[in-house]
PDB file of N, CA and C in Angstrom:
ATOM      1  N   UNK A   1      20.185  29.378  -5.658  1.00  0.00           N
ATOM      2  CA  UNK A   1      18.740  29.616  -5.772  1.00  0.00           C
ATOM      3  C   UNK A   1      18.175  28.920  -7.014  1.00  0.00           C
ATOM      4  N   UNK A   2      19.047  28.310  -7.879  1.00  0.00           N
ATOM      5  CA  UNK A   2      18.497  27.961  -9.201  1.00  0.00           C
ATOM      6  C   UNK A   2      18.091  26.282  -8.920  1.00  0.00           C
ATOM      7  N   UNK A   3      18.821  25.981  -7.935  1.00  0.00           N
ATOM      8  CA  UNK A   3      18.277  24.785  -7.218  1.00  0.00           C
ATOM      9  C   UNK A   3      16.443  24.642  -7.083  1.00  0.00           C
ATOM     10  N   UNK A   4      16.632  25.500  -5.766  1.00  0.00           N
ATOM     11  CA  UNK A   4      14.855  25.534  -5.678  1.00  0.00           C
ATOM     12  C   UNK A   4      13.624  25.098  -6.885  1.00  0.00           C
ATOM     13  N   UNK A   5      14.003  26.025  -7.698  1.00  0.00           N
ATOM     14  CA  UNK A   5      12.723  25.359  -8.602  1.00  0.00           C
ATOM     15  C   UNK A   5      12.999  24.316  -9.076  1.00  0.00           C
ATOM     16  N   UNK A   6      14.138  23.865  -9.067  1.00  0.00           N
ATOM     17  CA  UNK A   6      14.306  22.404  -9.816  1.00  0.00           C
ATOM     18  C   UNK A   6      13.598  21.505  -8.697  1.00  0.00           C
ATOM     19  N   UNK A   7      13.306  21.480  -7.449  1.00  0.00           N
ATOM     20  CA  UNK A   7      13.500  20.833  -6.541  1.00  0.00           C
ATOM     21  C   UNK A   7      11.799  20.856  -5.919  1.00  0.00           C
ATOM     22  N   UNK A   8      11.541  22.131  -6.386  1.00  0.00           N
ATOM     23  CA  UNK A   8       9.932  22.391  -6.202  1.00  0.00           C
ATOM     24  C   UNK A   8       9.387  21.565  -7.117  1.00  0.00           C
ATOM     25  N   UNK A   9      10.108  21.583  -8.609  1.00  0.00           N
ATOM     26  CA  UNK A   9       9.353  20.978  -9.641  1.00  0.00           C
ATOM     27  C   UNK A   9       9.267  19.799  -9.832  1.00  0.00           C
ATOM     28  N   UNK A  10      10.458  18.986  -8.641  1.00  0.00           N
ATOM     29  CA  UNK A  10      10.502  17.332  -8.588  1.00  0.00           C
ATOM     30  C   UNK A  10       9.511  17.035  -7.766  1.00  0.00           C
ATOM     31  N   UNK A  11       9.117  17.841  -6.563  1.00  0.00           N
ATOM     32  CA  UNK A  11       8.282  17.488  -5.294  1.00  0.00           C
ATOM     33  C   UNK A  11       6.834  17.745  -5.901  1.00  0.00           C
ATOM     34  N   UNK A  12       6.699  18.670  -6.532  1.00  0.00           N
ATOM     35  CA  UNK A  12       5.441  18.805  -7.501  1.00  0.00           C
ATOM     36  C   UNK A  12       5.173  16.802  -8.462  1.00  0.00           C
ATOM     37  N   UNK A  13       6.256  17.488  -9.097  1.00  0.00           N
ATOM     38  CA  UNK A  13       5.912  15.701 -10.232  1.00  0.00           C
ATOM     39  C   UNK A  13       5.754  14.846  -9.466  1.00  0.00           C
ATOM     40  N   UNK A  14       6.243  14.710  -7.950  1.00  0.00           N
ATOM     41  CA  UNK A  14       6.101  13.054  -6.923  1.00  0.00           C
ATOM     42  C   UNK A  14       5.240  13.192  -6.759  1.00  0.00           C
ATOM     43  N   UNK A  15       4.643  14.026  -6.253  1.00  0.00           N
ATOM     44  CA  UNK A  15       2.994  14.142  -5.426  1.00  0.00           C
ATOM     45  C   UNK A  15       1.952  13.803  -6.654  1.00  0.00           C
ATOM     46  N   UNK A  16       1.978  14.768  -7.817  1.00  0.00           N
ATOM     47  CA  UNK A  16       1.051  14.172  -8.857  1.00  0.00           C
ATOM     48  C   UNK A  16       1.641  12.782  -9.549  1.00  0.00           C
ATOM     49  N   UNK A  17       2.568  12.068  -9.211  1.00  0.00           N
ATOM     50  CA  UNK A  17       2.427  11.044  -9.524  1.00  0.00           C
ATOM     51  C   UNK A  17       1.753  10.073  -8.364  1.00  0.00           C
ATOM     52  N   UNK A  18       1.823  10.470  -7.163  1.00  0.00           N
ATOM     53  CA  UNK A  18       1.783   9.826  -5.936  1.00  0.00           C
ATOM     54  C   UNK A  18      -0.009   9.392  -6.308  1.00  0.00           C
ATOM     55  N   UNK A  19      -0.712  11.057  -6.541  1.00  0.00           N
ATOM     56  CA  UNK A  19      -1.862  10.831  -6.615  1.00  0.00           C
ATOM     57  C   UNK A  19      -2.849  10.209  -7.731  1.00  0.00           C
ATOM     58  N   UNK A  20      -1.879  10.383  -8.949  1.00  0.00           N
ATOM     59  CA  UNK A  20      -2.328   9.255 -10.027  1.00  0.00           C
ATOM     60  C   UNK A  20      -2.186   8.093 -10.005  1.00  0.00           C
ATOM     61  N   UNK A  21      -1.172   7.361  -9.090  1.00  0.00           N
ATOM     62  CA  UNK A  21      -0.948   6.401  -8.641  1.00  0.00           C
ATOM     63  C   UNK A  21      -2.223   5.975  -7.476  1.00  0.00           C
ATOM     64  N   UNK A  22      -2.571   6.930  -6.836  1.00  0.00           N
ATOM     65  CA  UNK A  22      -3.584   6.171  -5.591  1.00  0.00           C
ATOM     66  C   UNK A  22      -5.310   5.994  -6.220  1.00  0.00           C
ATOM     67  N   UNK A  23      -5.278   7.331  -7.327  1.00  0.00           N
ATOM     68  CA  UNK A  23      -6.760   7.315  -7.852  1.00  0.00           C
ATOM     69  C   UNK A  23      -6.930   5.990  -8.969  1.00  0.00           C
ATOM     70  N   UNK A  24      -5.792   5.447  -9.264  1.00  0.00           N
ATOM     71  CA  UNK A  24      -5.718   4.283  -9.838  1.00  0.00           C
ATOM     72  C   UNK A  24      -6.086   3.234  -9.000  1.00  0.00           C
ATOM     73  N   UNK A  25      -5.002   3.312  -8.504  1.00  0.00           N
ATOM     74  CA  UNK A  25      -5.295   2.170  -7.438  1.00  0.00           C
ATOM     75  C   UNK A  25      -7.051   1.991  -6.724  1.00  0.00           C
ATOM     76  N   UNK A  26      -7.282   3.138  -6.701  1.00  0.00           N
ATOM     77  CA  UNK A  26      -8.866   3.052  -6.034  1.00  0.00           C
ATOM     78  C   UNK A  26      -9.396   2.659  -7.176  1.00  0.00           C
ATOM     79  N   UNK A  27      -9.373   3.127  -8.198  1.00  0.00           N
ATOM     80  CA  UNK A  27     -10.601   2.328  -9.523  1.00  0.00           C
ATOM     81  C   UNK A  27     -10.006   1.059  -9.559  1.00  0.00           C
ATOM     82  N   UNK A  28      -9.088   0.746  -9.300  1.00  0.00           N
ATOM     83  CA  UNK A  28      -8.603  -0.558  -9.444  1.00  0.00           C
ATOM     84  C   UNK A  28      -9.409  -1.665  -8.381  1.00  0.00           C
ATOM     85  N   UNK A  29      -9.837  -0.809  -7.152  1.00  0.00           N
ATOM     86  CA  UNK A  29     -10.239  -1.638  -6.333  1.00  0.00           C
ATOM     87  C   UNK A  29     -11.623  -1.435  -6.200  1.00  0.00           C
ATOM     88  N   UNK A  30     -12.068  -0.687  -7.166  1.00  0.00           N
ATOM     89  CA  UNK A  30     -13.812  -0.399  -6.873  1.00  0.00           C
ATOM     90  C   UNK A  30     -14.232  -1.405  -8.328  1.00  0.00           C
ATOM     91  N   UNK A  31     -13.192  -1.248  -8.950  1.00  0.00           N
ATOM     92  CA  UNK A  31     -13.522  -2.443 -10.033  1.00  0.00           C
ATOM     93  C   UNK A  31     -13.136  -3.800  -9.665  1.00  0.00           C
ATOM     94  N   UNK A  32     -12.378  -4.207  -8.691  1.00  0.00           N
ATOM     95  CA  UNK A  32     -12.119  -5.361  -7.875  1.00  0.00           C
ATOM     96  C   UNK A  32     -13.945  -5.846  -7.343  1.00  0.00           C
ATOM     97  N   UNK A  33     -14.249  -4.688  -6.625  1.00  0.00           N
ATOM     98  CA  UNK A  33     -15.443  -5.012  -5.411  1.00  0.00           C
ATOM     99  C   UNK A  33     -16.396  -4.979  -6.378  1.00  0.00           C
ATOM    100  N   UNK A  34     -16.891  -4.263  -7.618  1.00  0.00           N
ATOM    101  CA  UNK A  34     -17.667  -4.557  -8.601  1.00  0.00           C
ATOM    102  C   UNK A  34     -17.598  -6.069  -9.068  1.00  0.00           C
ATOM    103  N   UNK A  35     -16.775  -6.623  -9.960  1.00  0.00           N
ATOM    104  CA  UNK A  35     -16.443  -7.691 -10.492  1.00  0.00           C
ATOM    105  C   UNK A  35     -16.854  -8.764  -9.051  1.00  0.00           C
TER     106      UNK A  35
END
C-alpha cells in the first residue's frame, strides 16, 4: 500500500507537467500568430 501514493504522486506530477507543457505551448503559438 505504500506504493500507491508514490504512484498517485508520479501521475499527479505527469499531468501537471503535461499541462504546463501544453499552456506553454499555446502562448507559444498565440505569440507565433501575433508576431
Amino acid at each position: 500500500q505504500h506504493d500507491d501514493p508514490e504512484k498517485m504522486a508520479r501521475a499527479v506530477s505527469l499531468v501537471v507537467h503535461e499541462d504546463v507543457g501544453a499552456e506553454d505551448a499555446v502562448e507559444r503559438a498565440g505569440l507565433a500568430v501575433e508576431a
